[in-house]
Protein backbone atom coordinates (compact mmCIF):
# COMPACT_ATOMS: atom_id res chain seq x y z
CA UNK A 1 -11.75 7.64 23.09
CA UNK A 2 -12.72 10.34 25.53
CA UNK A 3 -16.28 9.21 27.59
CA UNK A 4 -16.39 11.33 30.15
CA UNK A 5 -18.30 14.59 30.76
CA UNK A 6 -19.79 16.89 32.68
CA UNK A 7 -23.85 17.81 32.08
CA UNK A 8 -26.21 20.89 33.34
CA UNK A 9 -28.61 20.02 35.72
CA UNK A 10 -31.59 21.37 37.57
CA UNK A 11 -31.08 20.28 41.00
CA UNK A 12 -34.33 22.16 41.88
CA UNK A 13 -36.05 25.15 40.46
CA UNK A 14 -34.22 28.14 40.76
CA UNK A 15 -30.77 25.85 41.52
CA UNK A 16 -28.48 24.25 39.04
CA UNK A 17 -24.96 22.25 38.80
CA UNK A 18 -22.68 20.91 36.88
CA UNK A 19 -22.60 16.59 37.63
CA UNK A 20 -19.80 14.21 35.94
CA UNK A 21 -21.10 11.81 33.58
CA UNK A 22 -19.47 8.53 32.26
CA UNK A 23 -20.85 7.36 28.71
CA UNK A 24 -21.49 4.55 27.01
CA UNK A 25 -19.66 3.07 24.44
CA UNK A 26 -21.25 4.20 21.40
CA UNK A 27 -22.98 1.58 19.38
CA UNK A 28 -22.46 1.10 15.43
CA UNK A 29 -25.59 3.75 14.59
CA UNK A 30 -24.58 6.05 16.80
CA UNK A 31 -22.23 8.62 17.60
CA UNK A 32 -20.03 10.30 19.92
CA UNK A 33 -20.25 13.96 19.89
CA UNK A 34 -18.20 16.41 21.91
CA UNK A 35 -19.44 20.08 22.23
CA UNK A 36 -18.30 23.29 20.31
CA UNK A 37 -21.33 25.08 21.80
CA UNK A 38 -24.94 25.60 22.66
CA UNK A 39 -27.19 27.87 23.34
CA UNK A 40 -30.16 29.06 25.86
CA UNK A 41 -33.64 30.09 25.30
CA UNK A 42 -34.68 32.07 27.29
CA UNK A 43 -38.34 31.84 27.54
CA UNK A 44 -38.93 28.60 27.68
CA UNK A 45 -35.38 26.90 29.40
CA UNK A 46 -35.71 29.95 31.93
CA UNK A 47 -39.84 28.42 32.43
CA UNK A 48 -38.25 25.30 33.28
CA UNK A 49 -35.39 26.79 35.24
CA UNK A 50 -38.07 28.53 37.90
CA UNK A 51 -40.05 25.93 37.88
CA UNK A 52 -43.40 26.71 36.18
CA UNK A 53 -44.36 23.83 33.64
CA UNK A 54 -47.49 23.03 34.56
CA UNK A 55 -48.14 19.58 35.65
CA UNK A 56 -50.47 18.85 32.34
CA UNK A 57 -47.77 19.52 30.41
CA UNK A 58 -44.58 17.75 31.79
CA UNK A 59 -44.84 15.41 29.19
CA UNK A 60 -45.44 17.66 26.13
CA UNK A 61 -42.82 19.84 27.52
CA UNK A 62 -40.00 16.97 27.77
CA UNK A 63 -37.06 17.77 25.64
CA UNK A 64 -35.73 15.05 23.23
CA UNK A 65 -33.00 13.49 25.29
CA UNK A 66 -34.03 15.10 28.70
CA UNK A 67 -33.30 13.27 32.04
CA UNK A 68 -35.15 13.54 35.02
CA UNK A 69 -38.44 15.17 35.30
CA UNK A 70 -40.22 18.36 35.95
CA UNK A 71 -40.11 20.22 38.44
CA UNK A 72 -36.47 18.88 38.95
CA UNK A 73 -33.97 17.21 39.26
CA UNK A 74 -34.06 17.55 35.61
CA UNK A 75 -31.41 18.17 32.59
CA UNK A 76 -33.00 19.86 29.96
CA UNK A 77 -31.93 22.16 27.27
CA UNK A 78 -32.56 21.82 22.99
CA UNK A 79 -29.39 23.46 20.90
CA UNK A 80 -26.46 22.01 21.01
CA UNK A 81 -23.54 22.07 18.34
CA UNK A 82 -20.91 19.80 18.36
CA UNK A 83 -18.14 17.83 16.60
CA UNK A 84 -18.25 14.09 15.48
CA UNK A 85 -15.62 12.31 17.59
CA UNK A 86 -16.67 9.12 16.61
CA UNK A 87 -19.43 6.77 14.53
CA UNK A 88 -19.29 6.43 10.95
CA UNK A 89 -16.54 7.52 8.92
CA UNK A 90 -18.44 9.91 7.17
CA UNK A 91 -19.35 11.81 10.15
CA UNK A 92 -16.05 11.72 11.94
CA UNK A 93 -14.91 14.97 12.33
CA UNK A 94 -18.27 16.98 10.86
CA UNK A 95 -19.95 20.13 12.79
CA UNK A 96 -23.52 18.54 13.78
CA UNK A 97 -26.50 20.22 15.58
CA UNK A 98 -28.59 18.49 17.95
CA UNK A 99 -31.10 19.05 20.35
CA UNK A 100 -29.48 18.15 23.10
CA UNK A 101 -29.23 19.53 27.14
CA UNK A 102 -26.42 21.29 27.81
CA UNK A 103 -23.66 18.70 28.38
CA UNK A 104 -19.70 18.38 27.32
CA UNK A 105 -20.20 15.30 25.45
CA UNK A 106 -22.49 12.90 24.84
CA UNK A 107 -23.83 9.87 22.63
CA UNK A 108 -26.70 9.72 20.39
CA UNK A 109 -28.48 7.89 17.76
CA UNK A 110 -26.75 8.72 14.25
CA UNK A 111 -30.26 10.22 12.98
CA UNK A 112 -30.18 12.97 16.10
CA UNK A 113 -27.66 14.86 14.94
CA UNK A 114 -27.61 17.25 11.48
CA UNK A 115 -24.55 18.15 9.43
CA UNK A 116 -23.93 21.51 10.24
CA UNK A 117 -23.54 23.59 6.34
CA UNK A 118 -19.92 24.40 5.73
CA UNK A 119 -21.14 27.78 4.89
CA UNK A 120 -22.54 28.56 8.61
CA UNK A 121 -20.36 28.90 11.39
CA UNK A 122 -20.54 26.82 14.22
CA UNK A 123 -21.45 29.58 16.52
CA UNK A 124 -23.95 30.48 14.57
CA UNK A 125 -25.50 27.46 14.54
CA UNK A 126 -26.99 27.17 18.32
CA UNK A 127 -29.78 28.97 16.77
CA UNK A 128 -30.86 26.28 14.29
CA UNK A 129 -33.98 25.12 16.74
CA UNK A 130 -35.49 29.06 16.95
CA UNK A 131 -35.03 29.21 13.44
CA UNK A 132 -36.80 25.88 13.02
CA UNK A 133 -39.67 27.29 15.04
CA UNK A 134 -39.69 30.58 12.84
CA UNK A 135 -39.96 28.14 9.50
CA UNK A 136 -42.74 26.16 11.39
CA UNK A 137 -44.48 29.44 12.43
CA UNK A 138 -44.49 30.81 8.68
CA UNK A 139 -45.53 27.83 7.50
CA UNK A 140 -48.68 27.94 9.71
CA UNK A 141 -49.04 31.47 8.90
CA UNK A 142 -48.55 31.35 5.43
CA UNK A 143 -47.37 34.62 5.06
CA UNK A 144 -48.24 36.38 1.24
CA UNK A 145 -46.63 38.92 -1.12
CA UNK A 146 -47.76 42.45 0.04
CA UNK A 147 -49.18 41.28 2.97
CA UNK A 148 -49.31 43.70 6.18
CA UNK A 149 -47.67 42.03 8.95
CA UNK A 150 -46.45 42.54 12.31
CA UNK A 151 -44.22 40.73 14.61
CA UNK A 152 -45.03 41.52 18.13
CA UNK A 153 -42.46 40.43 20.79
CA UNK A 154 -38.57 41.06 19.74
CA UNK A 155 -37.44 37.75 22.24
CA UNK A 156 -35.60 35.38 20.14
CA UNK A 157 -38.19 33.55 18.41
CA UNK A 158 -40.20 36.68 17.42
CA UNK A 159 -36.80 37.84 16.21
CA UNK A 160 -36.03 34.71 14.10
CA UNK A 161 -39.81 35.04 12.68
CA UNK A 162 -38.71 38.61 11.66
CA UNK A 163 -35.70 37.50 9.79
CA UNK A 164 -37.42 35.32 7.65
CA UNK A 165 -40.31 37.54 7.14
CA UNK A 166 -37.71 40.51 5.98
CA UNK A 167 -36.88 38.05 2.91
CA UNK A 168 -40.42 38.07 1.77
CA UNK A 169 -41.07 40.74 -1.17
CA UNK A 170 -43.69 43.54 -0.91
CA UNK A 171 -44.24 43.42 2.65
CA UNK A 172 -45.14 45.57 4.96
CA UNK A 173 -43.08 44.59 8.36
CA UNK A 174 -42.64 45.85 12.11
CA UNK A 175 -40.84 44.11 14.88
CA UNK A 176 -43.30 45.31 17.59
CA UNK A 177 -41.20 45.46 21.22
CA UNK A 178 -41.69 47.52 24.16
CA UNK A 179 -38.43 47.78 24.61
CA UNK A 180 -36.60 50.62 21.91
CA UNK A 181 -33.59 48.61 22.39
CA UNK A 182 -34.49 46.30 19.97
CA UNK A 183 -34.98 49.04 17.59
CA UNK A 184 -31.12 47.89 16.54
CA UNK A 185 -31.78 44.19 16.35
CA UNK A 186 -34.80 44.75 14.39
CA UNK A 187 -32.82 46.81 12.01
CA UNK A 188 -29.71 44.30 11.77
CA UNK A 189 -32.61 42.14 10.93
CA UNK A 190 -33.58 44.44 7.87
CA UNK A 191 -36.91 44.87 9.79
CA UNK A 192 -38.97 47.82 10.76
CA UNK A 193 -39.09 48.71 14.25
CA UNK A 194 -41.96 50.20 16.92
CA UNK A 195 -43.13 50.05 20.31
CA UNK A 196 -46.83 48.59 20.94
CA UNK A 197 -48.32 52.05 20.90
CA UNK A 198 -46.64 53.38 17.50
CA UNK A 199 -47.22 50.28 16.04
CA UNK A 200 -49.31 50.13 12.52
CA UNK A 201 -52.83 48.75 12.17
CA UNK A 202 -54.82 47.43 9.32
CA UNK A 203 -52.55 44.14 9.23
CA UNK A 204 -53.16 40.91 7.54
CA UNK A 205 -51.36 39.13 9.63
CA UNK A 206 -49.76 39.22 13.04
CA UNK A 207 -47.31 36.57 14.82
CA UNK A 208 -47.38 37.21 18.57
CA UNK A 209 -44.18 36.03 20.67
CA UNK A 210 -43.81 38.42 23.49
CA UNK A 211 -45.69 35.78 26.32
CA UNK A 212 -48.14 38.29 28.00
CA UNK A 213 -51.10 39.03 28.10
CA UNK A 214 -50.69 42.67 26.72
CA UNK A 215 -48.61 41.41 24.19
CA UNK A 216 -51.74 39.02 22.71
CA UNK A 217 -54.53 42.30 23.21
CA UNK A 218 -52.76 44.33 21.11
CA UNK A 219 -51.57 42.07 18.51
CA UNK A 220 -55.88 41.61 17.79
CA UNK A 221 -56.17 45.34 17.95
CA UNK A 222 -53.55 45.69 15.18
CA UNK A 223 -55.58 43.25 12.71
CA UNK A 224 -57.35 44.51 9.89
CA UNK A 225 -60.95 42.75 9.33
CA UNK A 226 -60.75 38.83 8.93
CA UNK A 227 -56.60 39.05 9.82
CA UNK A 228 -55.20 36.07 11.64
CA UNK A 229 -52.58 36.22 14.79
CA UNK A 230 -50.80 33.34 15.01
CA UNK A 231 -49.50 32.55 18.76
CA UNK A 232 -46.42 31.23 19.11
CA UNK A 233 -45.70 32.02 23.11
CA UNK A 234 -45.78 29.73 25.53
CA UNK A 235 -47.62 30.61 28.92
CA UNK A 236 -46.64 27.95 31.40
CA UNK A 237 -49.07 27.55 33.88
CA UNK A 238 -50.16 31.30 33.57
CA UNK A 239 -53.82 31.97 33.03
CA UNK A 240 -54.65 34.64 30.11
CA UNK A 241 -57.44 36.95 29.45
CA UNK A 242 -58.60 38.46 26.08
CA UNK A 243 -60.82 41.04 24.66
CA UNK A 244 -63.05 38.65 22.67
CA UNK A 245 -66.35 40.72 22.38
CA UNK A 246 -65.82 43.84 21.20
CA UNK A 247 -64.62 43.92 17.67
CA UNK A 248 -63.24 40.26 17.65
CA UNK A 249 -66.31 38.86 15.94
CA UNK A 250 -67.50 41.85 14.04
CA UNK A 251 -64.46 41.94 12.40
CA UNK A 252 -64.14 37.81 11.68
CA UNK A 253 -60.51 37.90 13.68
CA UNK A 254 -58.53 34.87 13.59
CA UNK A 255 -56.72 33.14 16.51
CA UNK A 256 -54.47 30.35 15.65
CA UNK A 257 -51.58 28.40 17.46
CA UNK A 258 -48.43 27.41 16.13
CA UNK A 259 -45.95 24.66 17.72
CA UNK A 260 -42.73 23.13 16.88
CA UNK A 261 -43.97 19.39 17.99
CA UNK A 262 -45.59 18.88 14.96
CA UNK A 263 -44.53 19.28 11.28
CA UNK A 264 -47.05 22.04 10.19
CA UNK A 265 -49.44 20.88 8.15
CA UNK A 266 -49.51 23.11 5.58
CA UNK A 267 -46.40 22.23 4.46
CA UNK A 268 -45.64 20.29 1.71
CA UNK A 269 -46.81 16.76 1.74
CA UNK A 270 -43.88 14.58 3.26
CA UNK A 271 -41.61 17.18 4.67
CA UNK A 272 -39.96 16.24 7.61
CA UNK A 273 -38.38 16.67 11.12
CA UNK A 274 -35.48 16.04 9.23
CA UNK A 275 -36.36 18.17 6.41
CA UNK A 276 -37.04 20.89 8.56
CA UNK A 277 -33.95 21.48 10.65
CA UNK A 278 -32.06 20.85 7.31
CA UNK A 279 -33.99 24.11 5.78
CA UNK A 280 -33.62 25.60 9.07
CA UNK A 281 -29.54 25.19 8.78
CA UNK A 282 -30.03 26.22 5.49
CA UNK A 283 -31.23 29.85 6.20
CA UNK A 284 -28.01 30.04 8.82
CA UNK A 285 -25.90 31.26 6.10
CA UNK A 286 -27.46 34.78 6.93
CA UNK A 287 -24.93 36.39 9.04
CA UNK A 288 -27.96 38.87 10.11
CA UNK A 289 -29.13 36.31 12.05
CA UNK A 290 -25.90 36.85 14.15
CA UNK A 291 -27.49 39.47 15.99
CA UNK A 292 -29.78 36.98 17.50
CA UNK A 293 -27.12 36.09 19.71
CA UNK A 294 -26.37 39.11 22.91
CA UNK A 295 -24.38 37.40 25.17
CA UNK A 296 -21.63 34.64 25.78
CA UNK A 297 -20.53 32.57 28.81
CA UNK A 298 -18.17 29.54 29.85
CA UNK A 299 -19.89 25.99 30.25
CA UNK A 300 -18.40 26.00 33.86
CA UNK A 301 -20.26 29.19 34.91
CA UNK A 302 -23.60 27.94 33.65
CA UNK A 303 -25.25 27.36 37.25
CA UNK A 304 -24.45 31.28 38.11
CA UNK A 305 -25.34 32.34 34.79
CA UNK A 306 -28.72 30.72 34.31
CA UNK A 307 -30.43 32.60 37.49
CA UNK A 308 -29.45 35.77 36.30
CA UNK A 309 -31.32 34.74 33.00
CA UNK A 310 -34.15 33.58 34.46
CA UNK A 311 -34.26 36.65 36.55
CA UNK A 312 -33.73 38.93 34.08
CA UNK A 313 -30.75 40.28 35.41
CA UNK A 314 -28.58 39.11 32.42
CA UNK A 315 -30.53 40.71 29.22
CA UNK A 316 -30.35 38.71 26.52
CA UNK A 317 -31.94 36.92 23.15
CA UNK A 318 -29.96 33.86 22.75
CA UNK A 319 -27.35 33.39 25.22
CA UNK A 320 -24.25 30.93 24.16
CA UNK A 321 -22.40 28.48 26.19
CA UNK A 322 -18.97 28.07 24.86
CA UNK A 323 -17.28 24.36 25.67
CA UNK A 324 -13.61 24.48 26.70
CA UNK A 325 -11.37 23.33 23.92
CA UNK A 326 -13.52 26.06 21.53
CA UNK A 327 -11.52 28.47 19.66
């Protein structure tokens, strides 16, 4: 049995390398799994890579088997897919997800990881935690037949919240983005597509993922009387201001959050973590959802990639670490 490996770390914000880890035997409920791939999102593992989780939140922000702690050193990350190498027989050899840092191999409890579907490649599978936000999100939102809806912010949870949306029937759907470029995404998607200033008004409901400020202002301006935004962005430790006289009241507006931490309570009594990332898989099948995924990188370049992420310099959605020994 292969135990060692080599994890991602945050040395210090802005700075990250590659360290060689040794691990434990792996007890009878749990197993060893060695990495196919896993993947990067961007807005919030690029937050943590610069440094700006805000000190009120280092706890709420900690990843499920993170190391270290904010500001850094720190290994952090939330999408890894992998292979069973050992644990129970029934496992050996299956394609699991896990959210997991970014790391070669590694041991966890048997109830961490999720049989990947035979039906949904393993590359395709990074994405299960986005999607699983996107499922939370709607179920918060609870999105209705005919309804008018917009999607503002084409990053890869607004574009995950548009994929789902595009199954509904009878809607009325834009993925709202000011840049055109995701005009093709949008479409792959089987979504509409329109900057903030062609966007359509009069909607029901809007889901707002785009992380500014300008991005929040217009999805209110795009909301019929008594619609509902739902926020799903995450700030940091930026401060934001909204128009909240003006129409907001007149026109009984809704502002809600929505957050992966927590099983949404509108769903159906005694779903799951568990249930969730299994429906999450689930929806995988699409192969739309492959355009979710813009760019592609060796593990052992990760600490030159991830600045250019975080910078900006590297465009990208979700951006996927591939694991040597992957086909």
């Amino acid at each position: 049995m292969n135990r060692s490996a080599r994890a991602f770390w945050l040395r210090s914000p802005g700075h990250g390398e590659l360290r060689d880890v040794t691990l434990a035997k792996p007890a009878e409920d749990e197993v060893l799994v060695r990495a196919l791939y896993s993947g990067i999102s961007r807005g919030t593992e690029t937050l943590v890579f610069r440094g700006g989780v805000p000190e009120s939140q280092h706890a709420a922000m900690r990843a499920p088997f993170q190391e270290g702690d904010f500001p850094g050193p720190v290994k952090y990350g939330y999408l890894s897919v992998g292979v069973v190498e050992a644990g129970p027989a029934a496992l050996i050899g299956r394609t699991v997800f896990c959210l997991y840092p970014h790391q070669s191999r590694y041991v966890v409890p048997v109830n961490a990881v999720t049989v990947v579907p035979e039906r949904v490649p393993a590359a395709r599978a990074v994405l299960a935690g986005t999607v699983e936000t996107a499922v939370n999100a709607l179920w918060d939102a609870a999105p209705m037949i005919g309804d008018r809806i917009a999607v503002v912010g084409g990053g890869m949870v607004g574009c995950s919240v548009a994929a789902l949306l595009a199954r509904f029937p009878g809607v009325r759907l834009q993925l709202v983005d000011s840049d055109p470029a995701r005009a093709k995404t949008a479409e792959a998607l089987g979504a509409d597509f329109a900057t903030p200033d062609e966007a359509l008004g009069d909607c029901d409901l809007v889901v707002h993922a785009s992380a500014t400020e300008q991005g929040l202002t217009r999805s209110l301006r795009l909301l019929a009387a008594e619609g509902t935004v739902v926020e799903l962005s995450w700030y940091g430790d930026r401060r934001v201001s909204l128009p909240l006289g003006e129409a907001f009241h007149s026109r009984r507006l809704s502002l809600r959050s929505s957050q992966v931490g927590t099983v949404s309570p509108a769903a159906r009594n005694g779903r799951t973590y568990a249930d969730r990332m299994a429906l999450a898989l689930d929806l995988l099948a699409d192969p739309a959802l492959d355009a979710l995924i813009t760019g592609e990188s060796a593990f052992e370049d990760l600490p030159r990639v991830m600045p250019g992420l975080a910078s900006g310099d590297v465009p990208a959605l979700c951006h996927r670490v591939r694991y040597a020994g992957t086909d």
